[in-house]
Structure formats: structure tokens, C-alpha cells
Protein backbone atom coordinates (compact mmCIF):
# COMPACT_ATOMS: atom_id res chain seq x y z
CA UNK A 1 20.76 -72.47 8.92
CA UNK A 2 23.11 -74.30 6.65
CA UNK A 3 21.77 -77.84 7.81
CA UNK A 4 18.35 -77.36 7.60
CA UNK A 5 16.50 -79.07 4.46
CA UNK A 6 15.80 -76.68 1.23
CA UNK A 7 12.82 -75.38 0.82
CA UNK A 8 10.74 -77.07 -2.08
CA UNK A 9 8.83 -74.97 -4.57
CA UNK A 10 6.39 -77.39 -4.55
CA UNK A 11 5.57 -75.61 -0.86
CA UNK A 12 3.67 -72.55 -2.72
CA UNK A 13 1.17 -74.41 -4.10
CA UNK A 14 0.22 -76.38 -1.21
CA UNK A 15 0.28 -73.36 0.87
CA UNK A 16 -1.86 -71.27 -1.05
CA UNK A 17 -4.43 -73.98 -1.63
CA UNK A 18 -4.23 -75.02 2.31
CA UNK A 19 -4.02 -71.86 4.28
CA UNK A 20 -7.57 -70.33 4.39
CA UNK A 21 -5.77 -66.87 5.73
CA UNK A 22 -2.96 -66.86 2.84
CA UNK A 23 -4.18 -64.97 -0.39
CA UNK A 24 -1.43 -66.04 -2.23
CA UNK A 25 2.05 -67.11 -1.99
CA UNK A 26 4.70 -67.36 -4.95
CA UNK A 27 8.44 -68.69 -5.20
CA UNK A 28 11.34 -66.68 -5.32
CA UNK A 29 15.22 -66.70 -6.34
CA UNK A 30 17.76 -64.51 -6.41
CA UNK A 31 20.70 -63.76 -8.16
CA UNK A 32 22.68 -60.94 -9.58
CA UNK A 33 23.42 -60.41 -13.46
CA UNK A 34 24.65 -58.30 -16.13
CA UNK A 35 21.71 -57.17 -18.51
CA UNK A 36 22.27 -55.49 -21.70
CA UNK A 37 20.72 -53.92 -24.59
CA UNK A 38 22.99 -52.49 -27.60
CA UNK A 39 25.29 -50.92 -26.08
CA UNK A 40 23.74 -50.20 -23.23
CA UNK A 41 24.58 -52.09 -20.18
CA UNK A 42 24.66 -52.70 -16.51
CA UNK A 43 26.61 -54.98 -14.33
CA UNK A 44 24.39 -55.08 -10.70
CA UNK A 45 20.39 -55.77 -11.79
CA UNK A 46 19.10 -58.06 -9.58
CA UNK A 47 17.43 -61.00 -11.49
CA UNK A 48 14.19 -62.15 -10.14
CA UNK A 49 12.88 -65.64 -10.74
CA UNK A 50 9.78 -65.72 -9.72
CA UNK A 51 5.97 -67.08 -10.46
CA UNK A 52 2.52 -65.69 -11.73
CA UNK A 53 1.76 -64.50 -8.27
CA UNK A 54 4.46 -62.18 -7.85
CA UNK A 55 2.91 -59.13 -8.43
CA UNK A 56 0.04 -59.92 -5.89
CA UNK A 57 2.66 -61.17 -3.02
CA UNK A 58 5.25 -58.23 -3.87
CA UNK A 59 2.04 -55.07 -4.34
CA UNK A 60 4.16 -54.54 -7.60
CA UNK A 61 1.80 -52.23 -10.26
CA UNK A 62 2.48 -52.81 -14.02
CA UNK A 63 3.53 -49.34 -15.69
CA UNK A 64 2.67 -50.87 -19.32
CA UNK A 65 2.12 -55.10 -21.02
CA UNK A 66 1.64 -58.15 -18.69
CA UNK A 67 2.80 -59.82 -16.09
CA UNK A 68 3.98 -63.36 -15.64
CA UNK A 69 1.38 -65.96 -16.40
CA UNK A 70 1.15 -68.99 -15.75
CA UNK A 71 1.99 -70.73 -18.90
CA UNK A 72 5.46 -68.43 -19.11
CA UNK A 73 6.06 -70.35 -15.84
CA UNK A 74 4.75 -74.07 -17.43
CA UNK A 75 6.76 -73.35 -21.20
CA UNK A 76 9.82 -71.71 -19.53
CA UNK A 77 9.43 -68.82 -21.17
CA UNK A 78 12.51 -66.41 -22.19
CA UNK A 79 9.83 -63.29 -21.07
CA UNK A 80 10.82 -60.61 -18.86
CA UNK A 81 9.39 -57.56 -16.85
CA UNK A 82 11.86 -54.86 -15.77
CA UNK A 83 11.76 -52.57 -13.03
CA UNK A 84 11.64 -48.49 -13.20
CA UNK A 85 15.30 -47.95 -12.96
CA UNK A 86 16.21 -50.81 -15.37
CA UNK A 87 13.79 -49.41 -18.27
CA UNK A 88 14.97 -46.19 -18.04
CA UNK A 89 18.56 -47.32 -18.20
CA UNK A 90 18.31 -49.85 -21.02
CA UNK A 91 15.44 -47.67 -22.75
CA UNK A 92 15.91 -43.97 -22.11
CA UNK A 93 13.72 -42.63 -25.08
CA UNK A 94 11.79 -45.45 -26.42
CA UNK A 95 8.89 -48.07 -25.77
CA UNK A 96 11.20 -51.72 -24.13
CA UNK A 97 7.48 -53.20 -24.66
CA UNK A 98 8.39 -55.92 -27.50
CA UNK A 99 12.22 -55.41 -27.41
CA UNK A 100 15.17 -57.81 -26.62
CA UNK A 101 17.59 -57.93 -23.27
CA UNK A 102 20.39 -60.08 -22.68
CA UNK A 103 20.68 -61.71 -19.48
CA UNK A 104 23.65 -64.30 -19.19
CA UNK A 105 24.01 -64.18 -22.71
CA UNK A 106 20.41 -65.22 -23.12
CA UNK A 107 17.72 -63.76 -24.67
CA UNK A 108 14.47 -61.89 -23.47
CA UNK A 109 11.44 -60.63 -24.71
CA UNK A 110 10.50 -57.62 -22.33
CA UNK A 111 6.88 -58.05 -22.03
CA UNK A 112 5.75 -55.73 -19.01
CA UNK A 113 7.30 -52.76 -17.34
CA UNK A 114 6.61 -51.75 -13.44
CA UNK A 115 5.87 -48.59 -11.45
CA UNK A 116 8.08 -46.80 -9.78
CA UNK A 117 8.25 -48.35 -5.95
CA UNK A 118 10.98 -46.55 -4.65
CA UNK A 119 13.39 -47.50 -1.67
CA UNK A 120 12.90 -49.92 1.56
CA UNK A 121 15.43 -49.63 4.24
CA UNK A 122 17.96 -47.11 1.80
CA UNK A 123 17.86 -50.06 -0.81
CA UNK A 124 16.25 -49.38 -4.12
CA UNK A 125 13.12 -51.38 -5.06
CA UNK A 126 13.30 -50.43 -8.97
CA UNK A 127 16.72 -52.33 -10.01
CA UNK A 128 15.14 -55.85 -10.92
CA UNK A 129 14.64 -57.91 -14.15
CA UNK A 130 11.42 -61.01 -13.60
CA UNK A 131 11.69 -63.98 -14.84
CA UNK A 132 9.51 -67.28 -14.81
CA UNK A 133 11.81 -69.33 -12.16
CA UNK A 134 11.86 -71.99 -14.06
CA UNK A 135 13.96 -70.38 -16.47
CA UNK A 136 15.84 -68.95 -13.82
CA UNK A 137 16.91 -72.44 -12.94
CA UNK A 138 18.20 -72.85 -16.11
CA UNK A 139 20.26 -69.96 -16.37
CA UNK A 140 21.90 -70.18 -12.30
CA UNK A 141 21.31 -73.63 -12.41
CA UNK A 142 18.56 -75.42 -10.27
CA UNK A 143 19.93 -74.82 -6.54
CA UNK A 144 17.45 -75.55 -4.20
CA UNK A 145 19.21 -73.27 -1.33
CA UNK A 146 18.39 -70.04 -3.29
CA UNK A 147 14.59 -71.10 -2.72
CA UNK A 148 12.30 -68.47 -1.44
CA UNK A 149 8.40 -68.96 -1.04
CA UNK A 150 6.97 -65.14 -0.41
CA UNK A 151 3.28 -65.19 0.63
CA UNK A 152 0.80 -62.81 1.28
CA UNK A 153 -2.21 -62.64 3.69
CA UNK A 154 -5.38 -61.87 2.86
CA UNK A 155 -5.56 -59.49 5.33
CA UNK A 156 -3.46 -57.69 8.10
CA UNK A 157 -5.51 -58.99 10.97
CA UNK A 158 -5.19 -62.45 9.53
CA UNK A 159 -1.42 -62.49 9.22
CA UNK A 160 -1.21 -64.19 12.26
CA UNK A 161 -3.57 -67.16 11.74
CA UNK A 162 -1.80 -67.11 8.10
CA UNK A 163 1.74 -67.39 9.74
CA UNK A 164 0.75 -70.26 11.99
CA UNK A 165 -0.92 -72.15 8.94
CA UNK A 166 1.79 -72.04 6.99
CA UNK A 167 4.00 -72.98 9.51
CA UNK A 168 1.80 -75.97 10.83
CA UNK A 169 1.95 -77.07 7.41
CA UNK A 170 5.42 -76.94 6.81
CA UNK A 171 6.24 -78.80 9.79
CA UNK A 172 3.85 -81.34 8.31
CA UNK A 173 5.42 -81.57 5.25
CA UNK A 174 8.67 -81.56 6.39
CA UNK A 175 8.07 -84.37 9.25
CA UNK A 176 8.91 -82.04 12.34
CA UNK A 177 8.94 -84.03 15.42
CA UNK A 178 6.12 -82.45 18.29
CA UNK A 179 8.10 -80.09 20.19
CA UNK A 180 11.02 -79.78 18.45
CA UNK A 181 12.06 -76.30 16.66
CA UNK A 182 11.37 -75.22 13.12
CA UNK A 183 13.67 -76.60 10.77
CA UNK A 184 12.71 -73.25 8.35
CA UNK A 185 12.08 -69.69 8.88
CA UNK A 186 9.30 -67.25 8.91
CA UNK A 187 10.07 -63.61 7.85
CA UNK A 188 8.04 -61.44 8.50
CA UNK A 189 8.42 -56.85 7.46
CA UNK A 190 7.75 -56.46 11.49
CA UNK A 191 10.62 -59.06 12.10
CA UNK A 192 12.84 -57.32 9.36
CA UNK A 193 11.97 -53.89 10.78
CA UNK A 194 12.58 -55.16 13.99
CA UNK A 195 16.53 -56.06 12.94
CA UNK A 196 16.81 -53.09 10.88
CA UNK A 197 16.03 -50.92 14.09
CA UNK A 198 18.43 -53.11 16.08
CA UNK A 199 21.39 -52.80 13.94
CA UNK A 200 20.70 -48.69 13.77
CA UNK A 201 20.20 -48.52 17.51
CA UNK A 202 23.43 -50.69 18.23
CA UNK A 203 25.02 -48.08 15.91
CA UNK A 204 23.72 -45.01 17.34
CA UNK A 205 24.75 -45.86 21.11
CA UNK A 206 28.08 -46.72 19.64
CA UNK A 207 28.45 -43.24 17.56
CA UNK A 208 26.98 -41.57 21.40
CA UNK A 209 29.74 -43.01 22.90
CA UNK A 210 32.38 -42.17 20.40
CA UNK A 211 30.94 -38.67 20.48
CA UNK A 212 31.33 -38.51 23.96
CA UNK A 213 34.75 -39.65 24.42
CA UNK A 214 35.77 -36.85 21.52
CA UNK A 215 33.71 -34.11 23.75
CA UNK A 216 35.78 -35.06 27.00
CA UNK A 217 39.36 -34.93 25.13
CA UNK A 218 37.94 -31.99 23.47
CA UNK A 219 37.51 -30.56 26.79
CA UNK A 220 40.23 -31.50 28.51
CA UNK A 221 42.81 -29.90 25.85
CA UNK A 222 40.49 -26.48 25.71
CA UNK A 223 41.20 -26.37 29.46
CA UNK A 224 44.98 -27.07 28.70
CA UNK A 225 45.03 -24.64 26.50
CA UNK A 226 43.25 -21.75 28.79
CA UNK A 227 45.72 -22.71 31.62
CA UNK A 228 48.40 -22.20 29.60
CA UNK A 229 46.91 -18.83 28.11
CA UNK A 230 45.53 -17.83 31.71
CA UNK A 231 49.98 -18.23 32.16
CA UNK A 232 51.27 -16.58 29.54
CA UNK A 233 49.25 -13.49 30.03
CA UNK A 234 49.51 -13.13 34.22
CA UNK A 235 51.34 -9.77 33.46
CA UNK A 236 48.68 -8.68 31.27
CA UNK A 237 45.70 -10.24 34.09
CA UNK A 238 47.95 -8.13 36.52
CA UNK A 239 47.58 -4.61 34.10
CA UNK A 240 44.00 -4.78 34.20
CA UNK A 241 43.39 -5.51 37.50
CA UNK A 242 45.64 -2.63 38.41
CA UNK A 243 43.72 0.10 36.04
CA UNK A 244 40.33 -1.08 37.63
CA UNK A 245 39.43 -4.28 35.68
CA UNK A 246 37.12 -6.37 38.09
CA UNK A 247 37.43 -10.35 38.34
CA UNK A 248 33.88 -10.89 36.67
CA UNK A 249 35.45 -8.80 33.76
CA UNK A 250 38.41 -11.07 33.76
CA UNK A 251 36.32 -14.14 34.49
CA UNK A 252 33.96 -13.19 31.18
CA UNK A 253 37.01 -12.44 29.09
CA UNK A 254 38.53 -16.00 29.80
CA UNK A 255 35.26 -17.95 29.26
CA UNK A 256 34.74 -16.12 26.21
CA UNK A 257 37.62 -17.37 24.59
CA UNK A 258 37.15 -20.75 25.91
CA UNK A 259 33.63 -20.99 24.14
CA UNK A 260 34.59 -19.16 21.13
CA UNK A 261 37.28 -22.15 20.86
CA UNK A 262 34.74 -25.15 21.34
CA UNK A 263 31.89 -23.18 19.10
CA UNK A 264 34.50 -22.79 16.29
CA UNK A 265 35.73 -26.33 16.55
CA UNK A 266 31.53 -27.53 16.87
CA UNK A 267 30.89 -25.55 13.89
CA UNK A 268 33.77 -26.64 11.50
CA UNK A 269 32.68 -30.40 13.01
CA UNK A 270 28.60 -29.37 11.79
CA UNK A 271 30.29 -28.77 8.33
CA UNK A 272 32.27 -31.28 7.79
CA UNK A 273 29.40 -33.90 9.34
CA UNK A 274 26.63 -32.15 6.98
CA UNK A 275 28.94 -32.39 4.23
CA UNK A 276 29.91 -36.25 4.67
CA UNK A 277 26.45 -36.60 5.02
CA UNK A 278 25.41 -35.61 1.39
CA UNK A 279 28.29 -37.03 -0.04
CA UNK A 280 27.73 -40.73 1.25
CA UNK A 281 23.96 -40.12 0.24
CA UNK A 282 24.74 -39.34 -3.49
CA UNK A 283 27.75 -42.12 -3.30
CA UNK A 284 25.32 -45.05 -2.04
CA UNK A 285 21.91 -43.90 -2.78
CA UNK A 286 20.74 -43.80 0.73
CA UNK A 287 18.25 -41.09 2.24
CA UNK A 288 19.84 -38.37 4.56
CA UNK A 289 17.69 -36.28 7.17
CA UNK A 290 19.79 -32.98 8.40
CA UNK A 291 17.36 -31.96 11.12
CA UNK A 292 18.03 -28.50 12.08
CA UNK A 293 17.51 -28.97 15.58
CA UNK A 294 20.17 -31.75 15.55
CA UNK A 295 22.42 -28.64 14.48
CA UNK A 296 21.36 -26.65 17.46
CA UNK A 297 22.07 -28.96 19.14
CA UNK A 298 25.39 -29.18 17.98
CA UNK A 299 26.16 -26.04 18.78
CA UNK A 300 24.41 -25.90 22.44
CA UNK A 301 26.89 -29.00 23.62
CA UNK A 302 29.94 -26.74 21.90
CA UNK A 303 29.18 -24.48 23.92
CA UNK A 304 28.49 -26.41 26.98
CA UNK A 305 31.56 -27.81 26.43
CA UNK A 306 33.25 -24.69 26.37
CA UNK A 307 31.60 -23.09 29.39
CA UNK A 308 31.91 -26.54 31.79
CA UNK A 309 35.81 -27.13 30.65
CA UNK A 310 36.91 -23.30 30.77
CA UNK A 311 34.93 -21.97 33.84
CA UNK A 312 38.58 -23.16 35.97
CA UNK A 313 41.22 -21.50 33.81
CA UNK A 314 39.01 -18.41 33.44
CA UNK A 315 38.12 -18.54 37.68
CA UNK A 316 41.97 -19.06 37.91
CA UNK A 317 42.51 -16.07 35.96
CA UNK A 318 39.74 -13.96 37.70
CA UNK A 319 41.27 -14.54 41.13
CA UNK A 320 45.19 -13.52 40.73
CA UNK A 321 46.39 -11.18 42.61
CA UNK A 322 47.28 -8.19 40.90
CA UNK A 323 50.47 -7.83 42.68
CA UNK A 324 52.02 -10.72 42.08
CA UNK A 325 50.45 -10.69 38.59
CA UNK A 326 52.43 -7.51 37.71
CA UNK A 327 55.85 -9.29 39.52
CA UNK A 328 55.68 -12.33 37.33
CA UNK A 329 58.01 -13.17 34.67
């Protein structure tokens, strides 16, 4: 990725006026910035450079002014939209329409605010100040490597013919030999949904795994623990037996106390996992789902657990004899 050629912001242009299937296509930088207002500030907003199609590419709806046009982009404007979450931070109780923001120690006349868009993928969507690009470039400097062209088709059932446009074009403009690969990338959501899934699957068979391992040593020290009980208590196995006690009294007992073990230890683990779970959702802002059959199931494999590891210690128990049970010290 590092040695292929930058892409050229020239590219949009050309792609929006050559692809029949693209309805529009707009470029895009990225960097991150403190903004500030008075004295109200924040460190982390995203700053946007982008062009007069941004809205269109992006399905971005305007809450209140304008968007970018195109002579913002021409004049290098100092004009700015801001997001949901940056309005209400910088503008709690009043109109930002017509006021001044600080970005870089530069200043900007907020002349459109957005909708609320929510989250993609746990990451919020409302934390973003716009910007013509070509005043971006002036603020980060003009680094070709942070270019970005975002595009749009004009339908869904025409984002293939619009993919293979642009990237016959591309390979045009960029003098790609026939045959050899792509010296540029086409994202697509599918393609990014497609990772995202990856990465959480990847994650999920490694957390089944864990999970598993901690079930078997789990298991393995509550039978440890009932063979040492099933020990101490051979006089007491003994006593009952003698008074009339039958072994699938003793064998009940036993498993009993194996379960109760591993559904005590499964519950405090349901607590502790539930409680994690809101705290790292408040912490980084990411959704949580608590499914309350994923609890059930909790419990059942506690429980399993308990009945699978314990059924030999409590069998052990069930089949002493009650003689020697009552001669042991």
C-alpha cells in the first residue's frame, strides 16, 4: 500500500463526469483537531475536508443553513458544518448558525449544522467538523496520501457496473499495464462489513476457546474438591448408610453440592460479565446486547458442568461400604 501512487483529486471529477452508473463522487481527508469555542473545547473532532458533493456521497441531512458549495471549495473558504455531537458540545443552548470555531487556531464561520446519524460499527457518526478541502490543505498541509475520493452509485443494482467504471478508469489514468493488479483500492460497506465480521468472528472463536479451557479447569478442581469432601466425610457416608440412607440418597446429596458449587461460581461469573459489559459500553461508547437467553445459557453449562465433573466423586460416595465407612479414620 505504501508504494502505490496517491490518489489525485483531480480523479472525482473525471469520475463523476465518466461513469454513467456513478451519481456522484467527492474527495475526502482526514485528520484529527482540537475545535473550540469560548471556553468550550474539545480535543478528538474529526476534521473533514471535503467537497460540494459530500452530503450526496455521505446521505448526510442538514439540521439547519447550507452545505458546502462549490465556490467555498473554488475561494477556500474558512466555512464550516458541524456534526450533532459537535453543536451540542460547542453550542449547548444557542443557534452555532453564524458563529465562530477555532480549528488549528484558525477561524470558521459555522454555516450549516447536520442530523443526527448515529453510530456505524460502535463508532460515532456525529463527531465531525466539514470543511472545503482545499482549506483543509492549508491547515494539514497538502499531503496527497491522506487523499480519499468517496463516490456514490446511482443505484444499488448499478454499484457493480459503477465499481468496474471507476476502476477501468483509474487504471486508465494511472497507466496500469493489461493484466497486472490495481495499483489503488476499491472499498466498498459490503467489503468493510465483510472485515468487520471477520475480526468479530476471529474474536468470538478465540473467547469459545478461552471459555472452554476455564470450564475444563473449572471442572477438574470441582471434582478435586468433591473427592476430597467425598474423604473427609467417609465416617459421616458410613452413619447414613447404617441408619437406612440409600446410595441414590447419597449419590443426590453429593451431586447437589457439586452443582450448587459450579451454579454459584456461573452466577457470580454472569455478574461480573454483565457488569464489565455496561461499564466498557459507557467507557467507549459502544452498543452492548445482554440477551437473556445468553444468561440461560450461562447457567445451563454451570450446571452441566457441575453434573458431568461431580457425577464420580458423588458415585464414589454412593458406593462405600458402610462398614468400612464407619472403621475409617
Amino acid at each position: 500500500m505504501r508504494n502505490r501512487p496517491d490518489i489525485e483529486i483531480e480523479y472525482a471529477a473525471l469520475i463523476e463526469e465518466m461513469c454513467p452508473a456513478v451519481l456522484s463522487a467527492s474527495p475526502e481527508k482526514y485528520r484529527y483537531a482540537r475545535v473550540k469555542s469560548g471556553s468550550k473545547d474539545s480535543a478528538s473532532v474529526q476534521i473533514v475536508g471535503g467537497g460540494e458533493n459530500y452530503f450526496v456521497v455521505n446521505n448526510f441531512e442538514l439540521s439547519g443553513g447550507r452545505g458546502l458549495i462549490p465556490q467555498d471549495v473554488i475561494g477556500a473558504s474558512d466555512v464550516c458544518i458541524l456534526a450533532y455531537e459537535v453543536a451540542d458540545l460547542l453550542f449547548p443552548i444557542e443557534d452555532p448558525l453564524g458563529k465562530e470555531i477555532t480549528i488549528q487556531g484558525r477561524r470558521f464561520t459555522v454555516v450549516g449544522v447536520l442530523e443526527q446519524k448515529g453510530q456505524m460499527l460502535g463508532q460515532s457518526m456525529d463527531n465531525f467538523v466539514l470543511i472545503p478541502y482545499t482549506v483543509f490543505n492549508k491547515l494539514f498541509g497538502n499531503s496527497r496520501s491522506d487523499n480519499i475520493i468517496a463516490v456514490q452509485a446511482r443505484s444499488k443494482q448499478e454499484l457493480p457496473a459503477a465499481i468496474d467504471q471507476v476502476e477501468e478508469l483509474l487504471r486508465r489514468k494511472r497507466n496500469v499495464a493489461p493484466g497486472a493488479p490495481n495499483n489503488f483500492e476499491i472499498i466498498t460497506q459490503d467489503s468493510l462489513m465483510s472485515i468487520y465480521n471477520q475480526i468479530t468472528g476471529a474474536a468470538f472463536a478465540v473467547m469459545v476457546g478461552v471459555a472452554g479451557i476455564s470450564l475444563l479447569v473449572g471442572g477438574i478442581g470441582i471434582m478435586n474438591i468433591m473427592l476430597v469432601s467425598v474423604t473427609e466425610r467417609t465416617r459421616e457416608i458410613g452413619v447414613r448408610k447404617a441408619v437406612g440412607a440409600r446410595r441414590k440418597a447419597i449419590l443426590l446429596q453429593f451431586l447437589t453440592e457439586a452443582v450448587t458449587l459450579s451454579v454459584g461460581g456461573g452466577t457470580l461469573g454472569i455478574i461480573v460479565g454483565v457488569t464489565l459489559a455496561i461499564i466498557v459500553a459507557y467507557a467507549v461508547d459502544l452498543p452492548r446486547a445482554i440477551p437473556l437467553w445468553s444468561v440461560g445459557l450461562g447457567f445451563f453449562f454451570s450446571a452441566a458442568v457441575g453434573i458431568f465433573f461431580g457425577w464420580y466423586p458423588a458415585y464414589k460416595a454412593s458406593k462405600l461400604d458402610p462398614i468400612q465407612a464407619l472403621h475409617y479414620e
